[in-house]
PDB file of N, CA and C in Angstrom:
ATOM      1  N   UNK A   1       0.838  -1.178   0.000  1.00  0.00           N
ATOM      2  CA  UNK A   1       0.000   0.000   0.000  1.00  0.00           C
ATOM      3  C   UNK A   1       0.888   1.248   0.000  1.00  0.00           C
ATOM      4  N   UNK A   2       0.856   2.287  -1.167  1.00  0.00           N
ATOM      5  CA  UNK A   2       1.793   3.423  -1.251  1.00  0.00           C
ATOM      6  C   UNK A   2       1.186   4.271   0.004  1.00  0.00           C
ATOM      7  N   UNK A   3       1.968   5.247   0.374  1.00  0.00           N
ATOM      8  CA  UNK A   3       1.252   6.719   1.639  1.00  0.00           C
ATOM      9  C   UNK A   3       1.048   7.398   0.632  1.00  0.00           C
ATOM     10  N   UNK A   4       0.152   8.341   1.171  1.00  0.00           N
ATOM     11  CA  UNK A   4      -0.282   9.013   0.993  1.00  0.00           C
ATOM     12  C   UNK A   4       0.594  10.179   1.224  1.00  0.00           C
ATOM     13  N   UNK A   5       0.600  10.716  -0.648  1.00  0.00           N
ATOM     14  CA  UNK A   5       1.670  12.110  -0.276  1.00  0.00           C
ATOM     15  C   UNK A   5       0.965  13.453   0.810  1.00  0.00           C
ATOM     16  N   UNK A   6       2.321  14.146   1.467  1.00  0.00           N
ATOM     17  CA  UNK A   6       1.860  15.352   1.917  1.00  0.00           C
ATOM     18  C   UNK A   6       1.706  16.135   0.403  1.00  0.00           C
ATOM     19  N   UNK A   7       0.373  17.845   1.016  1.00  0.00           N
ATOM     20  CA  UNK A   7      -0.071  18.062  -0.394  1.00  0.00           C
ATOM     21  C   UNK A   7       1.792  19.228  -0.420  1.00  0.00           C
ATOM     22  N   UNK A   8       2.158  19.398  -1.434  1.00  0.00           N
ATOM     23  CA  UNK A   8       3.152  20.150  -1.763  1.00  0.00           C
ATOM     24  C   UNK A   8       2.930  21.023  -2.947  1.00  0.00           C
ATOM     25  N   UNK A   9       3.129  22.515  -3.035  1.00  0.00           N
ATOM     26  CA  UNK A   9       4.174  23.097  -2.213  1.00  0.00           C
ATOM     27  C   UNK A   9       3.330  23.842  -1.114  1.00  0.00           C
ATOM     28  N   UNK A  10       3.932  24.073  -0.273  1.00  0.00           N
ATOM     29  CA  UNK A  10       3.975  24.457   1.176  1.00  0.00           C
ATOM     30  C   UNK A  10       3.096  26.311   0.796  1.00  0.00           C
ATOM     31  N   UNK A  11       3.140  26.896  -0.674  1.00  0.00           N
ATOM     32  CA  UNK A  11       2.646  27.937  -0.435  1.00  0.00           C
ATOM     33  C   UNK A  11       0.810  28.189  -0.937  1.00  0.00           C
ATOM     34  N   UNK A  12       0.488  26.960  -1.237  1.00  0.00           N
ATOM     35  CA  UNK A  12      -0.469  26.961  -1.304  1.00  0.00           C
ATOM     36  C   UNK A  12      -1.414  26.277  -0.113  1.00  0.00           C
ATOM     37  N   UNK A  13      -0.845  26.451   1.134  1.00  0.00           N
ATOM     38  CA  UNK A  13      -1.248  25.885   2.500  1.00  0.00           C
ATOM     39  C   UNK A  13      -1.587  27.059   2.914  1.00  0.00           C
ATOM     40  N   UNK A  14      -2.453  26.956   4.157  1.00  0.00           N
ATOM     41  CA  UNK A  14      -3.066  27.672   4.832  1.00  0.00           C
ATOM     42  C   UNK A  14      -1.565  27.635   6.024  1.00  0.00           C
ATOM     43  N   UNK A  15      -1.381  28.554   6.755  1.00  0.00           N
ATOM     44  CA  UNK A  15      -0.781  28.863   8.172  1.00  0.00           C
ATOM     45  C   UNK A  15      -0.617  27.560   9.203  1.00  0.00           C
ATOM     46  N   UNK A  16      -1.880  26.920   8.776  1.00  0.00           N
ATOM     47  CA  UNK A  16      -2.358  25.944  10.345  1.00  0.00           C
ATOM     48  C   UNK A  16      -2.443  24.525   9.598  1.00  0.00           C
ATOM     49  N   UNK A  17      -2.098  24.276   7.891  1.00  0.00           N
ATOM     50  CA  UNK A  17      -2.107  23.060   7.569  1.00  0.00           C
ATOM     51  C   UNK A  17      -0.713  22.848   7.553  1.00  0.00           C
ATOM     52  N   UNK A  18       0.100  24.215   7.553  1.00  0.00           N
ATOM     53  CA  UNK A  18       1.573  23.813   7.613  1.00  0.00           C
ATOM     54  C   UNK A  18       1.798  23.359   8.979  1.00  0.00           C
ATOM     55  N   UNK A  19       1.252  23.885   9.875  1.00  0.00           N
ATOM     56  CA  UNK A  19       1.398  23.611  11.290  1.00  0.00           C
ATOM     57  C   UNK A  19       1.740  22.532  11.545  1.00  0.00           C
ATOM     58  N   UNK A  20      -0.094  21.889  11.106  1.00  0.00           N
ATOM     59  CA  UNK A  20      -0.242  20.275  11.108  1.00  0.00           C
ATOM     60  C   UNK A  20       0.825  19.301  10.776  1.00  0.00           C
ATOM     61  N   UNK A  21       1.378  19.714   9.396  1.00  0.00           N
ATOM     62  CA  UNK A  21       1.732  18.979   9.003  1.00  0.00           C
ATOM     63  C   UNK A  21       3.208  18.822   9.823  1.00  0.00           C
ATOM     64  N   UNK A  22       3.688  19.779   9.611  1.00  0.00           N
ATOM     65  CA  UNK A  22       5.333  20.144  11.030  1.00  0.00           C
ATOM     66  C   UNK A  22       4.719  18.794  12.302  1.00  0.00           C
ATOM     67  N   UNK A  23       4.097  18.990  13.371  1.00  0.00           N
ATOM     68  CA  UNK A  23       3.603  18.623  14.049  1.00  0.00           C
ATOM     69  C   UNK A  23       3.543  16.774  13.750  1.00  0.00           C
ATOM     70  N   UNK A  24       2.851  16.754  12.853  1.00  0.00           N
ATOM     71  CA  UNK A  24       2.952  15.298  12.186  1.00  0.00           C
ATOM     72  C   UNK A  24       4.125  14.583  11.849  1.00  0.00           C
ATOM     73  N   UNK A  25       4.804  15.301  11.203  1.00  0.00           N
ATOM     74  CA  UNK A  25       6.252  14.778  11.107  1.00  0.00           C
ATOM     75  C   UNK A  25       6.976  14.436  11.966  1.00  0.00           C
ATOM     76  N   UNK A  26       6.843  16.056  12.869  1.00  0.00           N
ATOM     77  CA  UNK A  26       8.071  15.942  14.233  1.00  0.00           C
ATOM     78  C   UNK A  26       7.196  14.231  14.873  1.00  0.00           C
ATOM     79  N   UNK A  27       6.174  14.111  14.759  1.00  0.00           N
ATOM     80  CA  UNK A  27       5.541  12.797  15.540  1.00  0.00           C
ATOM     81  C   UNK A  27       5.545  11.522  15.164  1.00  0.00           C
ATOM     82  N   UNK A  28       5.817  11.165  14.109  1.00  0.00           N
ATOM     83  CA  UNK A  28       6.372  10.577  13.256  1.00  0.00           C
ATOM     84  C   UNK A  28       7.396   9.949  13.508  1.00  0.00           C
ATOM     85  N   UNK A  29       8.610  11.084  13.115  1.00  0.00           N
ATOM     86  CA  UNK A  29      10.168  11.063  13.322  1.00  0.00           C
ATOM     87  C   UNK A  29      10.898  11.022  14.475  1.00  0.00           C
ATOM     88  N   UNK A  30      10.115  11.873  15.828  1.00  0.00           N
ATOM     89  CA  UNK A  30      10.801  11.937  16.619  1.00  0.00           C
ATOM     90  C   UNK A  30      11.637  11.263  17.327  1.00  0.00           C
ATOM     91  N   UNK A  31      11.101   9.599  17.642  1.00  0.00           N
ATOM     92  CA  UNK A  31      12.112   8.794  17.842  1.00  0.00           C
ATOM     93  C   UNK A  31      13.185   8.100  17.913  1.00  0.00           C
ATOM     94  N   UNK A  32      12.925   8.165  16.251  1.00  0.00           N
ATOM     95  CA  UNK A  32      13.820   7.779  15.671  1.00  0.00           C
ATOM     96  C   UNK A  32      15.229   8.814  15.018  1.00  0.00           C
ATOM     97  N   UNK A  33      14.710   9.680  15.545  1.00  0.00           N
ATOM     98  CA  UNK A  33      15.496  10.916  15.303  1.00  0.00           C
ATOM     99  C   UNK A  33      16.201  10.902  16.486  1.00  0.00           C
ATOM    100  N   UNK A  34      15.643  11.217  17.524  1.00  0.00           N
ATOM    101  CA  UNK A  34      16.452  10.987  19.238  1.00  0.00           C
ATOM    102  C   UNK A  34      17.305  10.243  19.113  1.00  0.00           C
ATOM    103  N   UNK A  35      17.037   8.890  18.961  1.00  0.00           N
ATOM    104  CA  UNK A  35      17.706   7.499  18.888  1.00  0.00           C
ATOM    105  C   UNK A  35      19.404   7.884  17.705  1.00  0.00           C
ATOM    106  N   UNK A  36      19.079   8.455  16.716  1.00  0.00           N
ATOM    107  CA  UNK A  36      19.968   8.996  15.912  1.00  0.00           C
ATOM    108  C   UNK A  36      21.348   9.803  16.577  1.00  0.00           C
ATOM    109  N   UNK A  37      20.276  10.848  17.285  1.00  0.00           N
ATOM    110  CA  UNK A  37      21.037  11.781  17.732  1.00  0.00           C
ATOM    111  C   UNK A  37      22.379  11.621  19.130  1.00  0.00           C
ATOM    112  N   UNK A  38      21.700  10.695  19.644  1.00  0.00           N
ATOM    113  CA  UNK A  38      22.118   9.700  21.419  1.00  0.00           C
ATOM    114  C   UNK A  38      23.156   9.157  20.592  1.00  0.00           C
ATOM    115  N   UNK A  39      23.293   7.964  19.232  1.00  0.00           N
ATOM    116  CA  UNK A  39      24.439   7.362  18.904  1.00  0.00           C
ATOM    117  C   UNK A  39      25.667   8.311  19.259  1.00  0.00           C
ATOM    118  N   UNK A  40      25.698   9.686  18.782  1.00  0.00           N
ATOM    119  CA  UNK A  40      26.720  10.818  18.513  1.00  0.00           C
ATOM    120  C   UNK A  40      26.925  10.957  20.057  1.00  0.00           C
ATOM    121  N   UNK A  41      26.479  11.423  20.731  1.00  0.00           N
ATOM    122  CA  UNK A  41      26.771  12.549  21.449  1.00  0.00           C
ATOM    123  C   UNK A  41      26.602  11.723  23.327  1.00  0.00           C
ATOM    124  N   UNK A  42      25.628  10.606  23.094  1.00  0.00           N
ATOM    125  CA  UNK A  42      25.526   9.544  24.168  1.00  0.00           C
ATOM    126  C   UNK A  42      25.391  10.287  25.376  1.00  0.00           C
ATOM    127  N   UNK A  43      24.094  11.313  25.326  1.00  0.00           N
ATOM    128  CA  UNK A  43      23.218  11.850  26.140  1.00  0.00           C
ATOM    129  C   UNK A  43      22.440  12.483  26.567  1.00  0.00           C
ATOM    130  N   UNK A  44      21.534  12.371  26.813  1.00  0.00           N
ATOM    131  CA  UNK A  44      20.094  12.182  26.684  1.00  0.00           C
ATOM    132  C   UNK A  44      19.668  13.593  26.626  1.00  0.00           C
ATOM    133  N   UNK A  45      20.377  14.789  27.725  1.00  0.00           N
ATOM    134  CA  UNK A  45      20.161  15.493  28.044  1.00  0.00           C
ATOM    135  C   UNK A  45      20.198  16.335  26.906  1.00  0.00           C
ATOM    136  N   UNK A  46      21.861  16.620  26.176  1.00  0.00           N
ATOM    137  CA  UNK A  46      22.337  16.782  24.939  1.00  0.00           C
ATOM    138  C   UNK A  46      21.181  16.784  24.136  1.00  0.00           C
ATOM    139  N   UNK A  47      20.301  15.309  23.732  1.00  0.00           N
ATOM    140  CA  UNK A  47      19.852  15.187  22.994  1.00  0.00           C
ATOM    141  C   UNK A  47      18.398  16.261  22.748  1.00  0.00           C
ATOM    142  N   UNK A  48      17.894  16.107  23.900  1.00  0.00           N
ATOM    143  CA  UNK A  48      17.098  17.002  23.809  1.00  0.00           C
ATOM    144  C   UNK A  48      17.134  18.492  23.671  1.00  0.00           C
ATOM    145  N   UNK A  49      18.099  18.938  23.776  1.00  0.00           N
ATOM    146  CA  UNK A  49      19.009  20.371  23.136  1.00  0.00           C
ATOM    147  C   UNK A  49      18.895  20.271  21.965  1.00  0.00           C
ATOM    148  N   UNK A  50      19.381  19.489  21.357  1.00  0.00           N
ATOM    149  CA  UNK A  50      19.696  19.236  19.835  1.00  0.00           C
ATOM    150  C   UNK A  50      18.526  19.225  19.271  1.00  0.00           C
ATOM    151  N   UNK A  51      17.462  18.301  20.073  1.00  0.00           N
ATOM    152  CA  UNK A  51      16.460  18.051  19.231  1.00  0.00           C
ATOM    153  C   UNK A  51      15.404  19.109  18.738  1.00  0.00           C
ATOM    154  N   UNK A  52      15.613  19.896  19.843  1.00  0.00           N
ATOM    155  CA  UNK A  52      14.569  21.217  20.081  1.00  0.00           C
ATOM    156  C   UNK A  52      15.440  22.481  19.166  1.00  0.00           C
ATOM    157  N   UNK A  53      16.205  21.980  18.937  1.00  0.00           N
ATOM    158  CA  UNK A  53      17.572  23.047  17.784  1.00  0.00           C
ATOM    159  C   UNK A  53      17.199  22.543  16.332  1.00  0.00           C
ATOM    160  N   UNK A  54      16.734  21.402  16.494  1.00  0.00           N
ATOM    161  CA  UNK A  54      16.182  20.825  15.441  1.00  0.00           C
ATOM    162  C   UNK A  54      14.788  21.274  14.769  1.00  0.00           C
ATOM    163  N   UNK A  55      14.236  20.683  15.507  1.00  0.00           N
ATOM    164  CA  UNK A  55      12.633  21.453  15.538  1.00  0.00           C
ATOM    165  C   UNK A  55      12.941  22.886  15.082  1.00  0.00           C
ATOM    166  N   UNK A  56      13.468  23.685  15.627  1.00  0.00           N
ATOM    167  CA  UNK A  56      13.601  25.249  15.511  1.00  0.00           C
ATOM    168  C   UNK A  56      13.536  25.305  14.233  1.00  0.00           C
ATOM    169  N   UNK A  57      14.337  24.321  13.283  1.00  0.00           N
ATOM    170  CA  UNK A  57      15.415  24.559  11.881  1.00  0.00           C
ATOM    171  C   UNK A  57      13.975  23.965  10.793  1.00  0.00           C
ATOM    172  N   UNK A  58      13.029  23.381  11.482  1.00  0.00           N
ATOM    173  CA  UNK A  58      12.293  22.369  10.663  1.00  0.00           C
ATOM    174  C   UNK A  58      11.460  23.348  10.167  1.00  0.00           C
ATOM    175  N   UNK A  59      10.776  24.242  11.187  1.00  0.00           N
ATOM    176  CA  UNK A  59       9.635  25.389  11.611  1.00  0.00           C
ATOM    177  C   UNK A  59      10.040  26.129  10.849  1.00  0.00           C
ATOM    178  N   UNK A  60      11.347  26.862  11.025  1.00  0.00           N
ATOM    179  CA  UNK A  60      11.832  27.652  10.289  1.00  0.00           C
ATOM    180  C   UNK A  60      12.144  27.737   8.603  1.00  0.00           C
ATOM    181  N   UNK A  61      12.230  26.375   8.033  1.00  0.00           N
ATOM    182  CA  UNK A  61      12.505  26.056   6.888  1.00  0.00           C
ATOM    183  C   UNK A  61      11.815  25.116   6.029  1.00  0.00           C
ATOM    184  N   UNK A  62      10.834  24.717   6.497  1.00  0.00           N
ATOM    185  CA  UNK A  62      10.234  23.982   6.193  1.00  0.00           C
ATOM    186  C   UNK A  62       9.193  24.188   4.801  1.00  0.00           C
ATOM    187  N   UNK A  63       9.547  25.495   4.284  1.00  0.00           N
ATOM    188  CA  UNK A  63       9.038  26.043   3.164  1.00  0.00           C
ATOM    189  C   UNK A  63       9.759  25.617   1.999  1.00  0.00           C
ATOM    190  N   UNK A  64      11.270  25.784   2.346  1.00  0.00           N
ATOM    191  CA  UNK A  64      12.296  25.196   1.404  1.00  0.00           C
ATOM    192  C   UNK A  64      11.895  24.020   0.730  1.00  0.00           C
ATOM    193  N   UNK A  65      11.685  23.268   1.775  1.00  0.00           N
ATOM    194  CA  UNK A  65      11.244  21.198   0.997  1.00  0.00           C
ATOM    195  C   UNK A  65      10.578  21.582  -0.083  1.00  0.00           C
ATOM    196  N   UNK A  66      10.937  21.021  -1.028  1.00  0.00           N
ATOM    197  CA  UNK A  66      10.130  21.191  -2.260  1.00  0.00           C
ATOM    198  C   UNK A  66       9.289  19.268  -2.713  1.00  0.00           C
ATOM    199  N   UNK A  67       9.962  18.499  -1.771  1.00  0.00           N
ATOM    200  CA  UNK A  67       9.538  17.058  -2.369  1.00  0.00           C
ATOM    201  C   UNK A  67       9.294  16.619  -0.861  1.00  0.00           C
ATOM    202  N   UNK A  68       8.300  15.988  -1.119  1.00  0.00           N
ATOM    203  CA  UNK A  68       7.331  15.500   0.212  1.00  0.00           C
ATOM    204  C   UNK A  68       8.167  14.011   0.577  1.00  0.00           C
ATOM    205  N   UNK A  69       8.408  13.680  -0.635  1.00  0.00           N
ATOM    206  CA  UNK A  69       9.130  12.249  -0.565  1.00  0.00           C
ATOM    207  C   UNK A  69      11.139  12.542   0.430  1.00  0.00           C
ATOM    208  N   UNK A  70      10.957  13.602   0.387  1.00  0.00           N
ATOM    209  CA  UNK A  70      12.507  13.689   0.799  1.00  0.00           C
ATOM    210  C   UNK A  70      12.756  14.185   2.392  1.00  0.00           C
ATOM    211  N   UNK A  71      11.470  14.312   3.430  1.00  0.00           N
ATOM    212  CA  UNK A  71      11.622  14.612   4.482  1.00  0.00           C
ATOM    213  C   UNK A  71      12.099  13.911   5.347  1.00  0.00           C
ATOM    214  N   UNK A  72      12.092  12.711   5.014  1.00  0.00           N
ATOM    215  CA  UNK A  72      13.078  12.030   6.071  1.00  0.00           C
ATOM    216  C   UNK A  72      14.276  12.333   5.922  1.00  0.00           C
ATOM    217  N   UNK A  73      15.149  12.446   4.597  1.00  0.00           N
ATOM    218  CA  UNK A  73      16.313  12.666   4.506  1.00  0.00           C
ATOM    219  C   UNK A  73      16.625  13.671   5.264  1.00  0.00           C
ATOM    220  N   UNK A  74      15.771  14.651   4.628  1.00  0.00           N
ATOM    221  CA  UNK A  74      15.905  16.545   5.187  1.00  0.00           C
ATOM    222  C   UNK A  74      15.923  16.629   6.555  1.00  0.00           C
ATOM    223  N   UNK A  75      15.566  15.937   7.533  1.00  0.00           N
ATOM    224  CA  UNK A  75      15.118  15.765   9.314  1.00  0.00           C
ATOM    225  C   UNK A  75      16.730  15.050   9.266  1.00  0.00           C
ATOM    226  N   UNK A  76      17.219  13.808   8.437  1.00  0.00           N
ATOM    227  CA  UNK A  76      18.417  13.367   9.642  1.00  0.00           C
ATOM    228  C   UNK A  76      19.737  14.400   8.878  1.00  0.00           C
ATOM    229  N   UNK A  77      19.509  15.086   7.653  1.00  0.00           N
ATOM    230  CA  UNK A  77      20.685  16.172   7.475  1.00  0.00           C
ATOM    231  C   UNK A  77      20.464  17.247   8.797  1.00  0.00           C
ATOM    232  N   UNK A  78      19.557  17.368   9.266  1.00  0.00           N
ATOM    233  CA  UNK A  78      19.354  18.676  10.023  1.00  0.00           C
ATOM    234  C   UNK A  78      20.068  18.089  11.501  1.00  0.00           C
ATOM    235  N   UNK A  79      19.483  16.829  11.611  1.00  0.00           N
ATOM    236  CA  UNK A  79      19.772  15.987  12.930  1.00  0.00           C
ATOM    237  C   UNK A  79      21.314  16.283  12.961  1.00  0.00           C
ATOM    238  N   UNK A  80      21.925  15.294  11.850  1.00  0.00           N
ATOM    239  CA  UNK A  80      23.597  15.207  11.524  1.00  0.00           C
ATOM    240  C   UNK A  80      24.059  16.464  12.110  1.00  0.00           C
ATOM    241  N   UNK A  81      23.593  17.245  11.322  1.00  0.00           N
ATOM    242  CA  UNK A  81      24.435  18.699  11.136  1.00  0.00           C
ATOM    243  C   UNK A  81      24.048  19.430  13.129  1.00  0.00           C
ATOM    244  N   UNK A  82      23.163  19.356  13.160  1.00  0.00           N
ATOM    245  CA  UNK A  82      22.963  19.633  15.125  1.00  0.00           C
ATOM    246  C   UNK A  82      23.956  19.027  15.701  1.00  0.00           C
ATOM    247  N   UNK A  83      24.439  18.026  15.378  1.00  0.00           N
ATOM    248  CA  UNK A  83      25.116  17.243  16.207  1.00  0.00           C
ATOM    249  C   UNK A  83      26.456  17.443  15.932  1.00  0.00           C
ATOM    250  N   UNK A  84      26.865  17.715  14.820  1.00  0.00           N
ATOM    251  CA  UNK A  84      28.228  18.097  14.417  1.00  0.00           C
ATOM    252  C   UNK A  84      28.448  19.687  15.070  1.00  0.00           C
ATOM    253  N   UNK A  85      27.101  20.600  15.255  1.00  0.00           N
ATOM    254  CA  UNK A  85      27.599  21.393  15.721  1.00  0.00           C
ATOM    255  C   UNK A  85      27.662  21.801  17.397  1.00  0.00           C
ATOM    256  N   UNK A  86      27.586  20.730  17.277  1.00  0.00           N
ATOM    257  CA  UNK A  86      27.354  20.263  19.342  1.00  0.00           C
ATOM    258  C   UNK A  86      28.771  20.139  19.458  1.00  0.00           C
ATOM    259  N   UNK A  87      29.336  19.963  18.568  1.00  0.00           N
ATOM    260  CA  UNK A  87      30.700  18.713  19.477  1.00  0.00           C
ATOM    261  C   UNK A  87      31.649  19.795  18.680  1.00  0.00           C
ATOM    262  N   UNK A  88      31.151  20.627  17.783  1.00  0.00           N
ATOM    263  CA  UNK A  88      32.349  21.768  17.873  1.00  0.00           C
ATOM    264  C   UNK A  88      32.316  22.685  18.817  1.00  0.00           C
ATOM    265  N   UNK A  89      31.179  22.953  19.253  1.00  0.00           N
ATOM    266  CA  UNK A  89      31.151  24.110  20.456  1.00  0.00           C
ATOM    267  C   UNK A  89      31.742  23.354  21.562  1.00  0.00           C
ATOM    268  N   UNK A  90      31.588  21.863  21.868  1.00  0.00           N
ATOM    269  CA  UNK A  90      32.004  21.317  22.760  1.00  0.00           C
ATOM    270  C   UNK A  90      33.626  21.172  22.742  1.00  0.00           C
ATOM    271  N   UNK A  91      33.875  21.236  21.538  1.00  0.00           N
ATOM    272  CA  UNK A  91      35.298  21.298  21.238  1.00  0.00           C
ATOM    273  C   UNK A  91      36.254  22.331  21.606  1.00  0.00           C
ATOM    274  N   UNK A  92      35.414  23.249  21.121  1.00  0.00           N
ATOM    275  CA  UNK A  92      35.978  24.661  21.230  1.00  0.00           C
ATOM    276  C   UNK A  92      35.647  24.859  22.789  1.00  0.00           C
ATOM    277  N   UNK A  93      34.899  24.305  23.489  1.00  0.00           N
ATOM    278  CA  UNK A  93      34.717  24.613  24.647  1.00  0.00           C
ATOM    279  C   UNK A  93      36.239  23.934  26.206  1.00  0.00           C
ATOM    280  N   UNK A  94      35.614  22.584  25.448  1.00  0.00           N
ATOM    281  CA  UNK A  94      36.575  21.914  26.035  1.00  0.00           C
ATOM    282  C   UNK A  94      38.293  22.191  26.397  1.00  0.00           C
ATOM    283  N   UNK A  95      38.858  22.501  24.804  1.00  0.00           N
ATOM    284  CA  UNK A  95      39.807  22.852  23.680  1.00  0.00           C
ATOM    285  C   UNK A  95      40.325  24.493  24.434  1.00  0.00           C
ATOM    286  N   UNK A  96      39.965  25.253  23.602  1.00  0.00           N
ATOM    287  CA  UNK A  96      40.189  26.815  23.875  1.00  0.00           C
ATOM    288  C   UNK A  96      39.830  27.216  24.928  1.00  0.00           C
ATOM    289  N   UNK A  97      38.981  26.979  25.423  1.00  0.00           N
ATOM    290  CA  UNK A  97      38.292  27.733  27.137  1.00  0.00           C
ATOM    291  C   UNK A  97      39.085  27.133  27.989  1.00  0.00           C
ATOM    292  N   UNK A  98      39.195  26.039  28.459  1.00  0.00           N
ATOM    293  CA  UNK A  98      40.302  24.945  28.911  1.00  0.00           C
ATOM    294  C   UNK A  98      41.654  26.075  29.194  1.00  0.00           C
ATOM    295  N   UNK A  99      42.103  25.845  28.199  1.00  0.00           N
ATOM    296  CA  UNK A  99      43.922  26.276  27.579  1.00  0.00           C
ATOM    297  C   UNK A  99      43.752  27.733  28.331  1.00  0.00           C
ATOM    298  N   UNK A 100      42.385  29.096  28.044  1.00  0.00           N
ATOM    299  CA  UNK A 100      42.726  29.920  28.120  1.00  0.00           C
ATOM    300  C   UNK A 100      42.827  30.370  29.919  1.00  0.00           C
ATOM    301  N   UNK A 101      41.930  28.465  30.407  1.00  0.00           N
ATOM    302  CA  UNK A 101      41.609  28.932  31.875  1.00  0.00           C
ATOM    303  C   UNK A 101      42.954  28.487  32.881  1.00  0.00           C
ATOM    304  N   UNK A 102      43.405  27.410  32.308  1.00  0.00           N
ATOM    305  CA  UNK A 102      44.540  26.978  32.700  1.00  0.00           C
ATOM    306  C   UNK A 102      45.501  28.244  32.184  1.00  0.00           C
ATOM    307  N   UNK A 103      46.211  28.654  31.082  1.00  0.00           N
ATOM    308  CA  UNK A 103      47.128  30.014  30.760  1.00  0.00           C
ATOM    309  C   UNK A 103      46.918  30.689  32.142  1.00  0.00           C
ATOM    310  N   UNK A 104      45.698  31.442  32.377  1.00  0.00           N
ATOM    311  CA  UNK A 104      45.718  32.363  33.260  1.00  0.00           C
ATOM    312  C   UNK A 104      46.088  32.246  34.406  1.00  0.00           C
ATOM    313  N   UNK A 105      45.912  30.900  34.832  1.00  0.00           N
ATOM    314  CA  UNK A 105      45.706  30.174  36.175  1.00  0.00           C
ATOM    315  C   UNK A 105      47.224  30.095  36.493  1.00  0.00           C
ATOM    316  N   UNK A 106      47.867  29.615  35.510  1.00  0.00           N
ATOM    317  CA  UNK A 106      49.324  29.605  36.059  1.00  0.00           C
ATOM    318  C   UNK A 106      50.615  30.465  35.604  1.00  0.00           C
ATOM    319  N   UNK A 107      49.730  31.980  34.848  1.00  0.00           N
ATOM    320  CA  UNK A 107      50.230  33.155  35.010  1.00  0.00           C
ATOM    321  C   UNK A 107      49.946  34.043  36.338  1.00  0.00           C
ATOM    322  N   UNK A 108      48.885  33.544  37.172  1.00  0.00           N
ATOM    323  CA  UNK A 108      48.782  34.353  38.287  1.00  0.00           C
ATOM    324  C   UNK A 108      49.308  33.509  39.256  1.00  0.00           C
ATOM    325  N   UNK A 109      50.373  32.296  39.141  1.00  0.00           N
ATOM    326  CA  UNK A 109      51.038  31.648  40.262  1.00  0.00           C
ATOM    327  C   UNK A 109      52.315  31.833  40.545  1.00  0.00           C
TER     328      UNK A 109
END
């Protein structure tokens, strides 16, 4: 049995069928999106940061999708890319903030 496409494009929707449809997806996907996101980053807490960084990006762009058939892809590029930019801030956090707290620490000894 094929699904049933979402209707596309997104500008011939009303305000509140785009809603729906956001809403549907995120409900859909969400799991399996979490589950995605936990492999990377292996926590929970994280994840739900990410995920809600996610959501933000979906809401926000979700006009772009031009193919109804390609939203799964489009949700784990967005996922990927959250998560890659988790672990650079974490990097840079870890990394540079670290170095600059230690420098100081044992210039004032």
């Amino acid at each position: 049995m094929r699904e049933q496409q979402t209707e596309w494009p997104f500008q011939i929707c009303t305000k509140e069928q785009i809603e729906r449809m956001i809403e549907k997806i995120i409900t859909e996907n969400n799991k399996s999106l979490r589950f995605f996101a936990y492999r990377f980053v292996k926590d929970w807490e994280l994840v739900n940061d990410i995920m809600q960084e996610v959501y933000i990006k979906v809401f926000k762009n979700i006009e772009t999708l031009n193919d109804s058939s390609a939203i799964k892809s489009w949700l784990y590029s967005i996922t990927a890319n959250q998560r890659k930019d988790y672990l650079r801030t974490k990097y840079f956090r870890t990394t540079f903030l670290t170095d600059d707290f230690e420098g100081r620490l044992n210039s004032k000894l």
